[in-house]
C-alpha atoms as a PDB file:
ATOM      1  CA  UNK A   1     253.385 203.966 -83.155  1.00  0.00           C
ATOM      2  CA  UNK A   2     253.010 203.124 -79.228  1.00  0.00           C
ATOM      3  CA  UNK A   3     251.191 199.942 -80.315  1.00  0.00           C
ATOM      4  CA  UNK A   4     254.984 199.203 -81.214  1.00  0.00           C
ATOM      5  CA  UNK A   5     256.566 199.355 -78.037  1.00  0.00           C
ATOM      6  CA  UNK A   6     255.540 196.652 -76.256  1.00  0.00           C
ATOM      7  CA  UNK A   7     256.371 194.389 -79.349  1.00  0.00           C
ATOM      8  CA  UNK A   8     259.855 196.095 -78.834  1.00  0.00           C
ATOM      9  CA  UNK A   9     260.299 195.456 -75.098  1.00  0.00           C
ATOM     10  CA  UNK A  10     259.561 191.541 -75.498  1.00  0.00           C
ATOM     11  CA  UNK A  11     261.859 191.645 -78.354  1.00  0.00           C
ATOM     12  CA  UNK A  12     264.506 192.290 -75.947  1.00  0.00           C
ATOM     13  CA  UNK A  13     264.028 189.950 -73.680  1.00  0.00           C
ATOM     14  CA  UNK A  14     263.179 187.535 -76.114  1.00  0.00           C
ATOM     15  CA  UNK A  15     266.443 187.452 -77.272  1.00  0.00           C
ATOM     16  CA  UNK A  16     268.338 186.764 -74.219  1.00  0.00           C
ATOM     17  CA  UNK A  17     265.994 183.980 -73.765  1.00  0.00           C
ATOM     18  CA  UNK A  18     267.494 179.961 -73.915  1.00  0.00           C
ATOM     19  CA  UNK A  19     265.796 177.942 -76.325  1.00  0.00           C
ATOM     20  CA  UNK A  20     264.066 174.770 -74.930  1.00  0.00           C
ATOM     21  CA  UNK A  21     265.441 171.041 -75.200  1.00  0.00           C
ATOM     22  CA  UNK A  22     263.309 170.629 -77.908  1.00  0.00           C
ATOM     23  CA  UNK A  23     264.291 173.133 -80.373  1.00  0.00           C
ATOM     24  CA  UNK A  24     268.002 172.585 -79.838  1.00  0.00           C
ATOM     25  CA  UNK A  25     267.639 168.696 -80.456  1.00  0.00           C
ATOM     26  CA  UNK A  26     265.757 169.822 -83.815  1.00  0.00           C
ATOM     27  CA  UNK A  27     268.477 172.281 -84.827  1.00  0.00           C
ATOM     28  CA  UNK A  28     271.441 169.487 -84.258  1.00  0.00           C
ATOM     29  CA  UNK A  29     269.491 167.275 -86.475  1.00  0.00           C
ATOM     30  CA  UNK A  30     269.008 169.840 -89.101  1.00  0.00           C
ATOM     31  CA  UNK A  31     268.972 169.520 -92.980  1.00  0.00           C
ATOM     32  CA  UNK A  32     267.159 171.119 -95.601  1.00  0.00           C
ATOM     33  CA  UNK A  33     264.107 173.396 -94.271  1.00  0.00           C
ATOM     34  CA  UNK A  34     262.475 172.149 -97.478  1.00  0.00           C
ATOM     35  CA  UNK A  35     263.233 168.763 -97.430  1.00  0.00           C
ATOM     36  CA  UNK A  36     261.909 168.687 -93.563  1.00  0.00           C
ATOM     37  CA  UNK A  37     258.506 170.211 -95.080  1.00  0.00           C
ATOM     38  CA  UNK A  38     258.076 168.441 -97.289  1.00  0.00           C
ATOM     39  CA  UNK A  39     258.450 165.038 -95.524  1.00  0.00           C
ATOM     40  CA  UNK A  40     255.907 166.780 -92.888  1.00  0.00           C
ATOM     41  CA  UNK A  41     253.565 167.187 -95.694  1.00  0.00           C
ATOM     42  CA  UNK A  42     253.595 163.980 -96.825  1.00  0.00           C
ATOM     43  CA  UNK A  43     252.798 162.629 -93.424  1.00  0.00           C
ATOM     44  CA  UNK A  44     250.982 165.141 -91.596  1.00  0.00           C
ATOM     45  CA  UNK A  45     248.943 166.499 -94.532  1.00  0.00           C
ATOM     46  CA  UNK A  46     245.522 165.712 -93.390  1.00  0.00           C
ATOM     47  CA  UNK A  47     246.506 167.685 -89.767  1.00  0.00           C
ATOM     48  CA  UNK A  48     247.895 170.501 -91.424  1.00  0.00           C
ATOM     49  CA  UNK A  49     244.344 170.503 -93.269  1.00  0.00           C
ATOM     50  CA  UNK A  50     242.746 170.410 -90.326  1.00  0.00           C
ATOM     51  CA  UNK A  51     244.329 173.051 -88.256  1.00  0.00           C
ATOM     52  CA  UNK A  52     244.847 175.620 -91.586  1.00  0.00           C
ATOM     53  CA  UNK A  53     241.088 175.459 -92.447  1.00  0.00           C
ATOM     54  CA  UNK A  54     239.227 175.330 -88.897  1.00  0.00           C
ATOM     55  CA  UNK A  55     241.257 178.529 -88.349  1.00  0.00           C
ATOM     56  CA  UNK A  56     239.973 180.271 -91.299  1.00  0.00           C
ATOM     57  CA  UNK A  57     236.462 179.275 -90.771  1.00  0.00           C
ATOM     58  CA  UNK A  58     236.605 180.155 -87.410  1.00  0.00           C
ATOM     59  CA  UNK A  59     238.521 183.506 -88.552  1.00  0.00           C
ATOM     60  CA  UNK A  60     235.721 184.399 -90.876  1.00  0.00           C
ATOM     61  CA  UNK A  61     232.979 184.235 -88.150  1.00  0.00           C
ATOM     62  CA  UNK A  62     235.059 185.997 -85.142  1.00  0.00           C
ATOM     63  CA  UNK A  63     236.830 188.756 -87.138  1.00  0.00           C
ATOM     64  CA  UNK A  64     233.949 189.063 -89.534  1.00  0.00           C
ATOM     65  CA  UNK A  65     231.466 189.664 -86.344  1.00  0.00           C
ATOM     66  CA  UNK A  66     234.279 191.834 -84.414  1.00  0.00           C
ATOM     67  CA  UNK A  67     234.953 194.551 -87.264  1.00  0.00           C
ATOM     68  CA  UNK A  68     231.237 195.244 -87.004  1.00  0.00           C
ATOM     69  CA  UNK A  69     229.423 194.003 -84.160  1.00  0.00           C
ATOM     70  CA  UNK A  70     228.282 198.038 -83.986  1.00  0.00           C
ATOM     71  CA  UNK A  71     226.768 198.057 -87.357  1.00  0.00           C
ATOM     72  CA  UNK A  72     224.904 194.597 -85.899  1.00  0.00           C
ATOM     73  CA  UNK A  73     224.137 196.467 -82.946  1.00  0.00           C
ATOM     74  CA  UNK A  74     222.413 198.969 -84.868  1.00  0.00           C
ATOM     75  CA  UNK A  75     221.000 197.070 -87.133  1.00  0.00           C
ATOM     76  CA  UNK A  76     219.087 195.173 -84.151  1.00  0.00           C
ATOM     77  CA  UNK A  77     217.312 199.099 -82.910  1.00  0.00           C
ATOM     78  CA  UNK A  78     220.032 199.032 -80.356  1.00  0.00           C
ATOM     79  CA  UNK A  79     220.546 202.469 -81.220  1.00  0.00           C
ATOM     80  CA  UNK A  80     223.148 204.658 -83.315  1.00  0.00           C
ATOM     81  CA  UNK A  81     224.702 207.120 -80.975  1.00  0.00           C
ATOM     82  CA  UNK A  82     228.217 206.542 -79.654  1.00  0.00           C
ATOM     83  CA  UNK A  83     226.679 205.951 -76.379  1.00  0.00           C
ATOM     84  CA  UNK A  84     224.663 203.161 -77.505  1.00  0.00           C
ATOM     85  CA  UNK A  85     227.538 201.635 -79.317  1.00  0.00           C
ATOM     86  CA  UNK A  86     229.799 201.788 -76.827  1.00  0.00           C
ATOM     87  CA  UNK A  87     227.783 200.048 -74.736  1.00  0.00           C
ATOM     88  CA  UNK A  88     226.410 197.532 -77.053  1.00  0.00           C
ATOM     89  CA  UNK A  89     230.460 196.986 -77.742  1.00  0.00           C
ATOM     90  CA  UNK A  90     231.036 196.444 -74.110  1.00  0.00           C
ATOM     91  CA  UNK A  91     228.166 193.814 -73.605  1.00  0.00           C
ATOM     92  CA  UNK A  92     229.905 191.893 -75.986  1.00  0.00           C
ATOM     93  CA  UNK A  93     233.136 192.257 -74.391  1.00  0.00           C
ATOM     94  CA  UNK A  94     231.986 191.448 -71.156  1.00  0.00           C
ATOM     95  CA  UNK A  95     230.440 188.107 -72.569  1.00  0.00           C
ATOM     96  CA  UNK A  96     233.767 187.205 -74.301  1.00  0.00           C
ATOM     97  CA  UNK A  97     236.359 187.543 -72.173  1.00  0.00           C
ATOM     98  CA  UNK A  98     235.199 184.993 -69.287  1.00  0.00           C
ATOM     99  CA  UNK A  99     235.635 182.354 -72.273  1.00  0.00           C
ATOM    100  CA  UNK A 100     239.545 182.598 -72.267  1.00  0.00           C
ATOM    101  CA  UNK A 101     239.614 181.704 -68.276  1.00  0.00           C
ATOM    102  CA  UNK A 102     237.414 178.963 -68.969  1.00  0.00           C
ATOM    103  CA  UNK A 103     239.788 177.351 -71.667  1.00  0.00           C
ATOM    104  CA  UNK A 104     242.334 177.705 -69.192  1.00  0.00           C
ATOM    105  CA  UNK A 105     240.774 176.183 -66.159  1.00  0.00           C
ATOM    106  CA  UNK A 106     239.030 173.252 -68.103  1.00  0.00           C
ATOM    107  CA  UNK A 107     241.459 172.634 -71.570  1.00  0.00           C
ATOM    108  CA  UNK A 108     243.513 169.653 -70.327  1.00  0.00           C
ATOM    109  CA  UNK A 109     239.948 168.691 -68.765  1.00  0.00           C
ATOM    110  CA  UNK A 110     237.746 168.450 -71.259  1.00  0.00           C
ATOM    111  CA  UNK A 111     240.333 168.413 -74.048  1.00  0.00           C
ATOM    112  CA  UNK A 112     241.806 170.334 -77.088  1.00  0.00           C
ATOM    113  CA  UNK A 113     239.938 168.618 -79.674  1.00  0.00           C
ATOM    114  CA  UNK A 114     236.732 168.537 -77.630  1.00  0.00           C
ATOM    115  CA  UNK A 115     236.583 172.532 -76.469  1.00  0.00           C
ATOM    116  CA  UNK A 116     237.524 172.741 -80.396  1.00  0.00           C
ATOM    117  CA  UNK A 117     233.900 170.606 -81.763  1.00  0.00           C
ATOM    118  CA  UNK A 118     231.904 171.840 -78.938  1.00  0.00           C
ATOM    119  CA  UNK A 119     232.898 175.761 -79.565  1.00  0.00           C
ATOM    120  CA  UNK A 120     232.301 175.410 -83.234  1.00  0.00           C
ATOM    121  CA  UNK A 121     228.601 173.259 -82.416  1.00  0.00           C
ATOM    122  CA  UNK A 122     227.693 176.045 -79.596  1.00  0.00           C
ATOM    123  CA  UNK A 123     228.576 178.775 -82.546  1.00  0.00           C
ATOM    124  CA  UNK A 124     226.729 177.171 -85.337  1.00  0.00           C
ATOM    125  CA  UNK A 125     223.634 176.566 -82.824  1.00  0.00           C
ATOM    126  CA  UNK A 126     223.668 179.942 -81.151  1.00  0.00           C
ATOM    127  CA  UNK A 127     223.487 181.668 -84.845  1.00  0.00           C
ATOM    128  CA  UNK A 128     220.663 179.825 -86.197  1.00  0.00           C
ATOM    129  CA  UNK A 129     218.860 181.116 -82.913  1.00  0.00           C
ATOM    130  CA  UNK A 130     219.527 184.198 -83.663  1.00  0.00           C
ATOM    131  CA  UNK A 131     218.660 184.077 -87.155  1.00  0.00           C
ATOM    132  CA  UNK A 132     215.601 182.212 -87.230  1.00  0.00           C
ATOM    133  CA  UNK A 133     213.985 184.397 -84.399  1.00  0.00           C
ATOM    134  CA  UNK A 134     215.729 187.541 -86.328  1.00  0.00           C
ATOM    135  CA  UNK A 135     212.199 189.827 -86.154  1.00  0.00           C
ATOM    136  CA  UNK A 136     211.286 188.323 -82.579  1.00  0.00           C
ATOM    137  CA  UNK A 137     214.662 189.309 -81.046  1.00  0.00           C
ATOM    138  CA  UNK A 138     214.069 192.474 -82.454  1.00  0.00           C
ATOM    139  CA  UNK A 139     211.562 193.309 -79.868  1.00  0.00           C
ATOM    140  CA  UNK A 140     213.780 192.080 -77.613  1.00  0.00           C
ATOM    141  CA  UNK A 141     217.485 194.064 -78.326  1.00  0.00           C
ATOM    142  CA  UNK A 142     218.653 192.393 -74.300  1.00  0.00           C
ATOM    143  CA  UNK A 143     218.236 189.276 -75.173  1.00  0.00           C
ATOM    144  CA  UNK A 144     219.673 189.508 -78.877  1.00  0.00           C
ATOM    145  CA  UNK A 145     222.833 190.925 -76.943  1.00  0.00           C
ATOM    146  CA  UNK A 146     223.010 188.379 -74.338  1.00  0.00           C
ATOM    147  CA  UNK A 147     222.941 185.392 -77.662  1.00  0.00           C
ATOM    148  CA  UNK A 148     225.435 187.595 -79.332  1.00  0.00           C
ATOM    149  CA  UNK A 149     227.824 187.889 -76.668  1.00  0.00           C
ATOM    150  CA  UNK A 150     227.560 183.891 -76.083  1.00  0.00           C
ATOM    151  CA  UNK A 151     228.735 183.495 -79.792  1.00  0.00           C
ATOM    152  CA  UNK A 152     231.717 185.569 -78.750  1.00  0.00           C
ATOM    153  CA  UNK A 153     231.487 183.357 -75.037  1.00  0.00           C
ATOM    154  CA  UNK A 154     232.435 179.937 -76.968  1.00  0.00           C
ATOM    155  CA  UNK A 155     234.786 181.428 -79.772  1.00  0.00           C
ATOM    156  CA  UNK A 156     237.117 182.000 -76.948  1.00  0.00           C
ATOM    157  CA  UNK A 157     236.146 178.912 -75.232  1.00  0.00           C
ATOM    158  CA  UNK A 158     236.692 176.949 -77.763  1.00  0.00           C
ATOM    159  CA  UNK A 159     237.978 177.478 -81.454  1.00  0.00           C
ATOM    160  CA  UNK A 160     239.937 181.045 -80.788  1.00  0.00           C
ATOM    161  CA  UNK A 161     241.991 179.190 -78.316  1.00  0.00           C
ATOM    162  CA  UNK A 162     242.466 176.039 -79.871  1.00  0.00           C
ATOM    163  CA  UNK A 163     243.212 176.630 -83.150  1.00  0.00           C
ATOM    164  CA  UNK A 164     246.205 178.750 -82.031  1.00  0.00           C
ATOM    165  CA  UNK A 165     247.027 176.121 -79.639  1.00  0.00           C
ATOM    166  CA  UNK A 166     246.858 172.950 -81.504  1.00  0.00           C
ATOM    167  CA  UNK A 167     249.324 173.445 -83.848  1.00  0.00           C
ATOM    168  CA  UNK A 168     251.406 174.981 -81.515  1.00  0.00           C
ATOM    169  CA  UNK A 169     252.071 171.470 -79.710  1.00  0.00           C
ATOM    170  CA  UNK A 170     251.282 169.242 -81.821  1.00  0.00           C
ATOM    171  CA  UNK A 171     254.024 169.165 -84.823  1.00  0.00           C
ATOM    172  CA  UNK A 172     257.475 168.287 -84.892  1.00  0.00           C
ATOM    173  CA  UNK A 173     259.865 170.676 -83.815  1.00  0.00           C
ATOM    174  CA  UNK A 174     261.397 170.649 -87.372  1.00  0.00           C
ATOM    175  CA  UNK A 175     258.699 172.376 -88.983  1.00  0.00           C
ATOM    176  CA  UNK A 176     256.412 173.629 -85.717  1.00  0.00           C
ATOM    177  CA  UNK A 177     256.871 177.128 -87.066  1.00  0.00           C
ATOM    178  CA  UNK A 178     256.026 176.955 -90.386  1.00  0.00           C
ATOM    179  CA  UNK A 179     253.204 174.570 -89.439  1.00  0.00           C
ATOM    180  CA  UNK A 180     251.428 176.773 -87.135  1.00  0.00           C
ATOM    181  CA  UNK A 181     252.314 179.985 -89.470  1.00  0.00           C
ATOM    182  CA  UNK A 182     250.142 177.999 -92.269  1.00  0.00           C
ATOM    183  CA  UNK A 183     247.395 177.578 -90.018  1.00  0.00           C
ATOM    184  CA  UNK A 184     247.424 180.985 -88.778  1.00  0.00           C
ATOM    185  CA  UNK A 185     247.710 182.645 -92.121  1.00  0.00           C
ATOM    186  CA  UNK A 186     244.717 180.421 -93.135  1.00  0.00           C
ATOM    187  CA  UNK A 187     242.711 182.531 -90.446  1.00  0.00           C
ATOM    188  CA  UNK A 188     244.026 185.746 -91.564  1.00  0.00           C
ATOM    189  CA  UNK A 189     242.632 184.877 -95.330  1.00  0.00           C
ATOM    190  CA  UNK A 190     239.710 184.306 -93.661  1.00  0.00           C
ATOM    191  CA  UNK A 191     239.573 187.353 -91.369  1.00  0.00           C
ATOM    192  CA  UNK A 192     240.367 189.722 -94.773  1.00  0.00           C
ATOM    193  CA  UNK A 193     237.862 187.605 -96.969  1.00  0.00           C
ATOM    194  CA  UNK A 194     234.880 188.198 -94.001  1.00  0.00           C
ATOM    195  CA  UNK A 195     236.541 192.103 -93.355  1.00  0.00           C
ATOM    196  CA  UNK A 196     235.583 192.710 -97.239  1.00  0.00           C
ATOM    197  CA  UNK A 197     232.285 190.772 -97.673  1.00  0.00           C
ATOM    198  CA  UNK A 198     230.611 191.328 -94.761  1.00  0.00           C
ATOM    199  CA  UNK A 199     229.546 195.513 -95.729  1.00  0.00           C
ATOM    200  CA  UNK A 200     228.282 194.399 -99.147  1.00  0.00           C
ATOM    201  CA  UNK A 201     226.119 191.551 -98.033  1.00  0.00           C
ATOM    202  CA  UNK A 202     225.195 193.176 -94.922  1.00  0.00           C
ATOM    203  CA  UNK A 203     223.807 196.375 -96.502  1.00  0.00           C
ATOM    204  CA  UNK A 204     222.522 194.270 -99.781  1.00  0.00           C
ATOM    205  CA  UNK A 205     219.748 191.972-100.134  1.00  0.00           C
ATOM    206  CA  UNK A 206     221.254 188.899 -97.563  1.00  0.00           C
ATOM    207  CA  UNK A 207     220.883 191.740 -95.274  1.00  0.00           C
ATOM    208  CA  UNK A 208     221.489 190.767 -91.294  1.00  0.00           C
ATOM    209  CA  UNK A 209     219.850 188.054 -91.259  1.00  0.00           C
ATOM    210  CA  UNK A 210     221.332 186.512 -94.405  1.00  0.00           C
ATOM    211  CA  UNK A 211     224.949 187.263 -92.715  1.00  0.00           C
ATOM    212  CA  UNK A 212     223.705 185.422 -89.345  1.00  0.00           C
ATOM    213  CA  UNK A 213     223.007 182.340 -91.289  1.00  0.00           C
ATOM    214  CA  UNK A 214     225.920 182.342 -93.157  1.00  0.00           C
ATOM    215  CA  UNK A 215     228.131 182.267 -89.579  1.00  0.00           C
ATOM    216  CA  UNK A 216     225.994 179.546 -88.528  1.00  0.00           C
ATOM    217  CA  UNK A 217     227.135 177.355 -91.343  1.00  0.00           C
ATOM    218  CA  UNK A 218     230.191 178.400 -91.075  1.00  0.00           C
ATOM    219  CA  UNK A 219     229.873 177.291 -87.429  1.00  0.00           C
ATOM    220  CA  UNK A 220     228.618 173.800 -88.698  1.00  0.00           C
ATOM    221  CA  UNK A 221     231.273 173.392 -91.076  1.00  0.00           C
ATOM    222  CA  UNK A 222     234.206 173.798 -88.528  1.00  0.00           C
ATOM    223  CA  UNK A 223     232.828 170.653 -86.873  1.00  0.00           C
ATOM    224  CA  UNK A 224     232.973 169.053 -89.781  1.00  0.00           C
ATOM    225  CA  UNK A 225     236.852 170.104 -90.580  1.00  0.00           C
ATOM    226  CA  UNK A 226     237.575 169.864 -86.958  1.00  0.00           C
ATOM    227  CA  UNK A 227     237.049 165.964 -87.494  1.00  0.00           C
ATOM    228  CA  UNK A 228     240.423 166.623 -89.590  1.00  0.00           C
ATOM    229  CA  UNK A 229     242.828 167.874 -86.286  1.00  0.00           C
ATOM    230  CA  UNK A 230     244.855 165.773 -84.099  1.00  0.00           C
ATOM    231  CA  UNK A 231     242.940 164.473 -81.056  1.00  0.00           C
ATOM    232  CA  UNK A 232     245.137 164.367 -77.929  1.00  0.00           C
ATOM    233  CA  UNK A 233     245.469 165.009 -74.599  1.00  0.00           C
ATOM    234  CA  UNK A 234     248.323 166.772 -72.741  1.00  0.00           C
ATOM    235  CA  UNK A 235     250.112 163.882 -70.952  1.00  0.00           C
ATOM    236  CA  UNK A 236     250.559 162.415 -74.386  1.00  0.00           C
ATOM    237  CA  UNK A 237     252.535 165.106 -75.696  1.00  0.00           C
ATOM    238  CA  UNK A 238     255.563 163.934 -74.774  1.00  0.00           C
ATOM    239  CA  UNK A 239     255.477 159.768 -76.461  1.00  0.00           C
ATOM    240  CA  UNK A 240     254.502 162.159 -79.495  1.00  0.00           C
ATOM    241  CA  UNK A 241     256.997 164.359 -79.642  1.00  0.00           C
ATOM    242  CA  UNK A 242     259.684 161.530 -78.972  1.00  0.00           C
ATOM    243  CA  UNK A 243     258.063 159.382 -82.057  1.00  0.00           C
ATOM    244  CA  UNK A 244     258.169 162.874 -84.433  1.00  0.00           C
ATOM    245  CA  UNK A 245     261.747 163.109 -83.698  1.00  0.00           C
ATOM    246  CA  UNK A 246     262.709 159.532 -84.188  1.00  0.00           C
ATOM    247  CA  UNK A 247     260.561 159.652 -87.113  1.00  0.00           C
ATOM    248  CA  UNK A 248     262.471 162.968 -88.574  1.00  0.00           C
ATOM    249  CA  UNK A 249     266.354 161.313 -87.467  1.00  0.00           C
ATOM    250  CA  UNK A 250     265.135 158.393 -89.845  1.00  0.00           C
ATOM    251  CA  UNK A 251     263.961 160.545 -93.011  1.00  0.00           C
ATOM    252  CA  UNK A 252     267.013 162.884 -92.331  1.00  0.00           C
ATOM    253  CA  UNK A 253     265.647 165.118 -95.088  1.00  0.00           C
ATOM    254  CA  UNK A 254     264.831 162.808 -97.518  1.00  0.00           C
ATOM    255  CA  UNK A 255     260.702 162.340 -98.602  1.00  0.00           C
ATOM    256  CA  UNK A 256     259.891 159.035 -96.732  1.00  0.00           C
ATOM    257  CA  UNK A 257     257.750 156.437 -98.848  1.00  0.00           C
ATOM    258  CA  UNK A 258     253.988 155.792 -98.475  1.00  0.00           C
ATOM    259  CA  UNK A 259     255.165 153.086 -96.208  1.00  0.00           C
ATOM    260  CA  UNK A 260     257.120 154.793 -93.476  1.00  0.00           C
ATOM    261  CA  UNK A 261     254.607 158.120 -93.676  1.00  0.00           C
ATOM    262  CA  UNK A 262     251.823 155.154 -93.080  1.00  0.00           C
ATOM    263  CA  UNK A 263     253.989 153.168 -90.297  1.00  0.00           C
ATOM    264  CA  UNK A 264     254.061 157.057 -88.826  1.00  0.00           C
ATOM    265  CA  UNK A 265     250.969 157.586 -89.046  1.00  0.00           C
ATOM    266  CA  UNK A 266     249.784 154.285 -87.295  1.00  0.00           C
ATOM    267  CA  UNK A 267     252.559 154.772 -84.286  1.00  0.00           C
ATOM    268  CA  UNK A 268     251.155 157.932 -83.852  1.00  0.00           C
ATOM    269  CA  UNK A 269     247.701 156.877 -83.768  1.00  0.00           C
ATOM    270  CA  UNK A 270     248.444 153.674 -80.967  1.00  0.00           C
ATOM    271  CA  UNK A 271     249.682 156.626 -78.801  1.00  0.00           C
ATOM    272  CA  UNK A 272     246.375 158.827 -79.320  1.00  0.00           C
ATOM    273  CA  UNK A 273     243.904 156.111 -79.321  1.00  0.00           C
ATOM    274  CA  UNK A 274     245.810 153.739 -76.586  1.00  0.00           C
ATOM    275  CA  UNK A 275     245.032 151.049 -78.239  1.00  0.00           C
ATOM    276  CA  UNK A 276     246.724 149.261 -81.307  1.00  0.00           C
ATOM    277  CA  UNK A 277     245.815 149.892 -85.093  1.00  0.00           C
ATOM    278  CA  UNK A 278     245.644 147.074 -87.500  1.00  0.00           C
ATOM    279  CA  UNK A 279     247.920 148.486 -90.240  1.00  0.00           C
ATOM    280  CA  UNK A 280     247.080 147.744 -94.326  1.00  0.00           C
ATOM    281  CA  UNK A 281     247.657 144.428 -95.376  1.00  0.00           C
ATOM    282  CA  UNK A 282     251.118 145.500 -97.346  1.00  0.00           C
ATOM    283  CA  UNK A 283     252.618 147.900 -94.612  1.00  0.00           C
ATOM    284  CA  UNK A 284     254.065 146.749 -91.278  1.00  0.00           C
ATOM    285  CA  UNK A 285     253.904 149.043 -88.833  1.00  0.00           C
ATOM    286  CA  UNK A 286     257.173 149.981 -86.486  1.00  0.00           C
ATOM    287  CA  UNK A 287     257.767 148.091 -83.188  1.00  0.00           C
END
């Protein structure tokens, strides 16, 4: 129950908070929440892909790993006791948390959709490591904890930061919420699908090592979905924003055809790539 409170305080002075330019521009414009969707779908579909899925795989890796990094910790002869697990619990910790202040110092550096590709590559790498040298580390329970922790390292600087982060910015103010709650219930599906696999397989015949293989390819295949998420950089936000919003004033609510979700779709991509597109043959993209 005192996990509640702080969710309480914020809700107070969340309330007596303005709401940004943005969102009241959105509201005046508003028609059908439905309507608004599903024009976002029929444009944005391929990012909404992108952001829903990356967060589940990366969900399934991170929580899966999280709700029983002691059982791996045991599993590796770093002992059973509560001693031992605390501190085996802490290592990892301590390797984590230093990945959040790097996304902060470097994201607008080195860039959302980069930290997102390199995370999930450093993830996918770091696991076959550690489970194709399963008996060696073994021997070796430091240095299994210090390739552990790293895992944890570049989930935080990387994927567990962007994924929340992405579609956070990047879609229209019309649907922004319900956007970014897809994504993020994507991860939880994940996070419950890993939270009720991950005793079977670990105490059946995959065993530990099995389980580290299977978060490597789920590291691999987050690279490969990542290739489906907007790639931007912060001083572009704003030219994209304006477009979504001009784009949304013209559907007002209605499903736009192929044509205008293509001509959309190209606009937005001459303000991502900086340079122009060279639309299909039959569609004429927007001036």
């Amino acid at each position: 129950a005192f996990g509640a409170l702080p969710a309480i305080t914020i809700s107070f002075f969340r309330v007596r908070m303005h709401e940004s330019a943005d969102f009241a521009v959105a509201k005046a414009a508003r028609v059908s929440h439905g309507k608004n969707l599903h024009a976002a779908f029929s444009v944005w579909w391929r990012q909404i892909l992108g952001t829903a899925s990356t967060w589940f795989l990366l969900d399934i890796s991170f929580y899966g790993n999280g709700l029983f990094s002691t059982t791996i910790t045991r599993l590796m002869g770093l002992g059973s006791s509560v001693e031992a697990t605390a501190l085996g619990s802490l290592y990892v910790t301590l390797m984590a948390i230093p990945g959040y202040y790097f996304t902060v110092a470097l994201l607008d550096k080195v860039g959302r959709w980069n930290l997102q590709m390199g995370g999930f590559l450093m993830i996918g790498i770091l696991f076959v490591v550690l489970s194709a040298n399963f008996y060696s580390l073994q021997k070796v329970p430091g240095l299994f904890i210090f390739i552990y922790g790293l895992t944890y390292f570049f989930s935080n600087f990387g994927p567990n930061s962007t994924t929340y982060i992405i579609p956070g910015e990047y879609f229209p103010s019309q649907v922004k919420a319900t956007c970014h709650g897809i994504s993020a219930a994507s991860g939880k599906i994940g996070a419950a699908i890993a939270g009720y696999a991950f005793p079977p397989l670990l105490d059946g015949s995959l065993g530990l090592q099995g389980v580290l293989y299977i978060c490597a390819g789920v590291g691999f295949l987050g690279m490969v979905c990542t290739l489906l998420v907007p790639r931007y950089s912060a001083d572009q936000l704003e030219e994209i924003k304006q477009i979504q919003l001009r784009r949304f004033e013209t559907f007002r609510g209605t499903l736009p055809s192929p044509k205008a979700a293509t001509e959309t779709r190209l606009e937005l991509n001459v303000v991502i790539n900086d340079r122009p597109e060279s639309p299909p043959p039959d569609t004429v993209a927007s001036p």
